[in-house]
C-alpha atoms as a PDB file:
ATOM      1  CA  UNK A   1       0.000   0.000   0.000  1.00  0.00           C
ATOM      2  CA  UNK A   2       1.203   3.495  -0.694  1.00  0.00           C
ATOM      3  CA  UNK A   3       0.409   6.698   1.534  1.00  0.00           C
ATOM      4  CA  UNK A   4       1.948   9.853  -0.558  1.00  0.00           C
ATOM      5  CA  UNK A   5       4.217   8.019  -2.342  1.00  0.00           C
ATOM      6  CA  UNK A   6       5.632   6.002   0.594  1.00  0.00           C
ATOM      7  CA  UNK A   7       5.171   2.383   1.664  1.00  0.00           C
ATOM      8  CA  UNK A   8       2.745   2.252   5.244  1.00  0.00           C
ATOM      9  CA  UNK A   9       4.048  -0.039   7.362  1.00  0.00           C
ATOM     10  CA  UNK A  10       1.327  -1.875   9.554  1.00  0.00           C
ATOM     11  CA  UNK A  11       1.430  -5.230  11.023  1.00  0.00           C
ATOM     12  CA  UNK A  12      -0.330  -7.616  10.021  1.00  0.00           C
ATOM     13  CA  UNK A  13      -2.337  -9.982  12.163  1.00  0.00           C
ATOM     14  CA  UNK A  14      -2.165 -13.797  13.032  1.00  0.00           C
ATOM     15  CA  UNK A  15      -5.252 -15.430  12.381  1.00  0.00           C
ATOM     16  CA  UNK A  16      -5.591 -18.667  14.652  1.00  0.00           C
ATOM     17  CA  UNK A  17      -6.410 -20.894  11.627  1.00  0.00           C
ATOM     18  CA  UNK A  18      -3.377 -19.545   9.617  1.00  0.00           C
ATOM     19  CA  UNK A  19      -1.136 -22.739   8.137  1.00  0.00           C
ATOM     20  CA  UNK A  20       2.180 -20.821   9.181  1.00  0.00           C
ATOM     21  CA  UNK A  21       3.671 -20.306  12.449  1.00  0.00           C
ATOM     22  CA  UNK A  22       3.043 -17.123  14.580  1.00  0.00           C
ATOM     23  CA  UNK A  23       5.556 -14.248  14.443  1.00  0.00           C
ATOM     24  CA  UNK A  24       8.293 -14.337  17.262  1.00  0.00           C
ATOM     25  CA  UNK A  25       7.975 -11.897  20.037  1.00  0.00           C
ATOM     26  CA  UNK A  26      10.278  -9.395  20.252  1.00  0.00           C
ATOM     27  CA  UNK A  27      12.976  -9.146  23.501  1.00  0.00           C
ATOM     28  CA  UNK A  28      11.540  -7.942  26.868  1.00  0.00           C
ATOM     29  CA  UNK A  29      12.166  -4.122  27.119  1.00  0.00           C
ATOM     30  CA  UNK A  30      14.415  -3.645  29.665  1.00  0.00           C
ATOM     31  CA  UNK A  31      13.432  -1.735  32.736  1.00  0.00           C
ATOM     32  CA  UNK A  32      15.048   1.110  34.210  1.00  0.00           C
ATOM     33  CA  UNK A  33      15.049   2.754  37.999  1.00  0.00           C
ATOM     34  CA  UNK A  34      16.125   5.757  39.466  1.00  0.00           C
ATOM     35  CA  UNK A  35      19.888   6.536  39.278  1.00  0.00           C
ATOM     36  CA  UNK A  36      20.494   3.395  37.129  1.00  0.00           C
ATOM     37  CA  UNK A  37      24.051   4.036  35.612  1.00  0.00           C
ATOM     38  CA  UNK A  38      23.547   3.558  31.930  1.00  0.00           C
ATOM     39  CA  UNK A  39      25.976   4.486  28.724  1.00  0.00           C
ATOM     40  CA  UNK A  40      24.282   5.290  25.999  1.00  0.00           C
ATOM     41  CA  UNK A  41      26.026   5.193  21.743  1.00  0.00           C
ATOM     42  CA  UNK A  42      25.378   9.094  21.116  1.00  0.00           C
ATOM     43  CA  UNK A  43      25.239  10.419  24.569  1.00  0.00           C
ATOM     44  CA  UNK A  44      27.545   8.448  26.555  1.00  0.00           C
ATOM     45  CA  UNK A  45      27.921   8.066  30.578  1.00  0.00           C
ATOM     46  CA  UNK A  46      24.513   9.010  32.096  1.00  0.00           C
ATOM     47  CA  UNK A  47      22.512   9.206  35.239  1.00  0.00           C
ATOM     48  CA  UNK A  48      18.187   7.919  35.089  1.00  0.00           C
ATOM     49  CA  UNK A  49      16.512  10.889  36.482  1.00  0.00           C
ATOM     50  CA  UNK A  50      12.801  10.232  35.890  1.00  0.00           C
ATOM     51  CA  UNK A  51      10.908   6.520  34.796  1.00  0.00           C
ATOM     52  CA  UNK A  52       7.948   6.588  33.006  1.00  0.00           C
ATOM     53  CA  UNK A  53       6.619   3.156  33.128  1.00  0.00           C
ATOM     54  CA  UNK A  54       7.428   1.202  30.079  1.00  0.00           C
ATOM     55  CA  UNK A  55       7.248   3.830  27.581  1.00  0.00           C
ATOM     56  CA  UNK A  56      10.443   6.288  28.858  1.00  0.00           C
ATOM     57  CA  UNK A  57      13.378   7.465  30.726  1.00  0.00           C
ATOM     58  CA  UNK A  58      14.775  10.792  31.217  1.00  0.00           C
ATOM     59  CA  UNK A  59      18.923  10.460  31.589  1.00  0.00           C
ATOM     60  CA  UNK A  60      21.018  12.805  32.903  1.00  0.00           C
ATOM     61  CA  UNK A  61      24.199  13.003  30.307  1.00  0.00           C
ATOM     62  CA  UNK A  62      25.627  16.036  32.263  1.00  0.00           C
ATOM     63  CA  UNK A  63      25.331  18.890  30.810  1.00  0.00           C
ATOM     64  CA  UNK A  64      22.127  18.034  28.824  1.00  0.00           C
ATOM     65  CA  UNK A  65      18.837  15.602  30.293  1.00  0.00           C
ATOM     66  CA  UNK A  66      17.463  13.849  27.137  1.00  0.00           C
ATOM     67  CA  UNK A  67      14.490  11.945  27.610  1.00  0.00           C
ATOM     68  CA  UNK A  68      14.131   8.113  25.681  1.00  0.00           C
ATOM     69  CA  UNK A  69      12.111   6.017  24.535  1.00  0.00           C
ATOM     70  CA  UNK A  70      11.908   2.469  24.717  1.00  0.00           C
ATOM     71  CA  UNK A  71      12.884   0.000  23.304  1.00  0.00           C
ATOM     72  CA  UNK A  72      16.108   2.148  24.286  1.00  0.00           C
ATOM     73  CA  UNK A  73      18.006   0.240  21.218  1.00  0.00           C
ATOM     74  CA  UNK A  74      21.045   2.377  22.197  1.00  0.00           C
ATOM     75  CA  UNK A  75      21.207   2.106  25.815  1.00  0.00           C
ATOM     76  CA  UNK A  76      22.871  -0.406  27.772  1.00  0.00           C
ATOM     77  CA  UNK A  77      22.650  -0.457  31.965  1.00  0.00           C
ATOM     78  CA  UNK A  78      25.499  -0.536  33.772  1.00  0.00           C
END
């Protein structure tokens, strides 16, 4: 399907009855608390200031708080 001249991305569903196996599930997000240690690829050494349930973080990388969101791909915990 094309939406101005791009391809829309949507997934698709798994119907019950379907011959072919469903797709895998992806990796657990991992879950962050206040002042975790965490490095991050663009950022660097950082401090978690503020959770917000699954969805976010907000990291102190000293001088500049920049806030994530998950699957934080970049971000490892230390």
């Amino acid at each position: 399907m094309m939406v101005n001249g791009a391809r829309a991305t949507a997934t698709r569903r798994y119907l019950p009855t379907s011959p072919f196996k469903p797709p895998p599930e992806g990796p657990p997000v991992e879950r962050y608390a206040l002042d975790d240690l965490v490095t991050h690829d663009k950022y660097g050494l950082g401090r978690v200031i503020l959770v917000e349930g699954d969805t976010a973080v907000v990291v102190d990388f000293a001088p500049r708080r920049v806030r994530i969101m998950a699957p934080f791909a970049k971000m490892i915990k230390l």
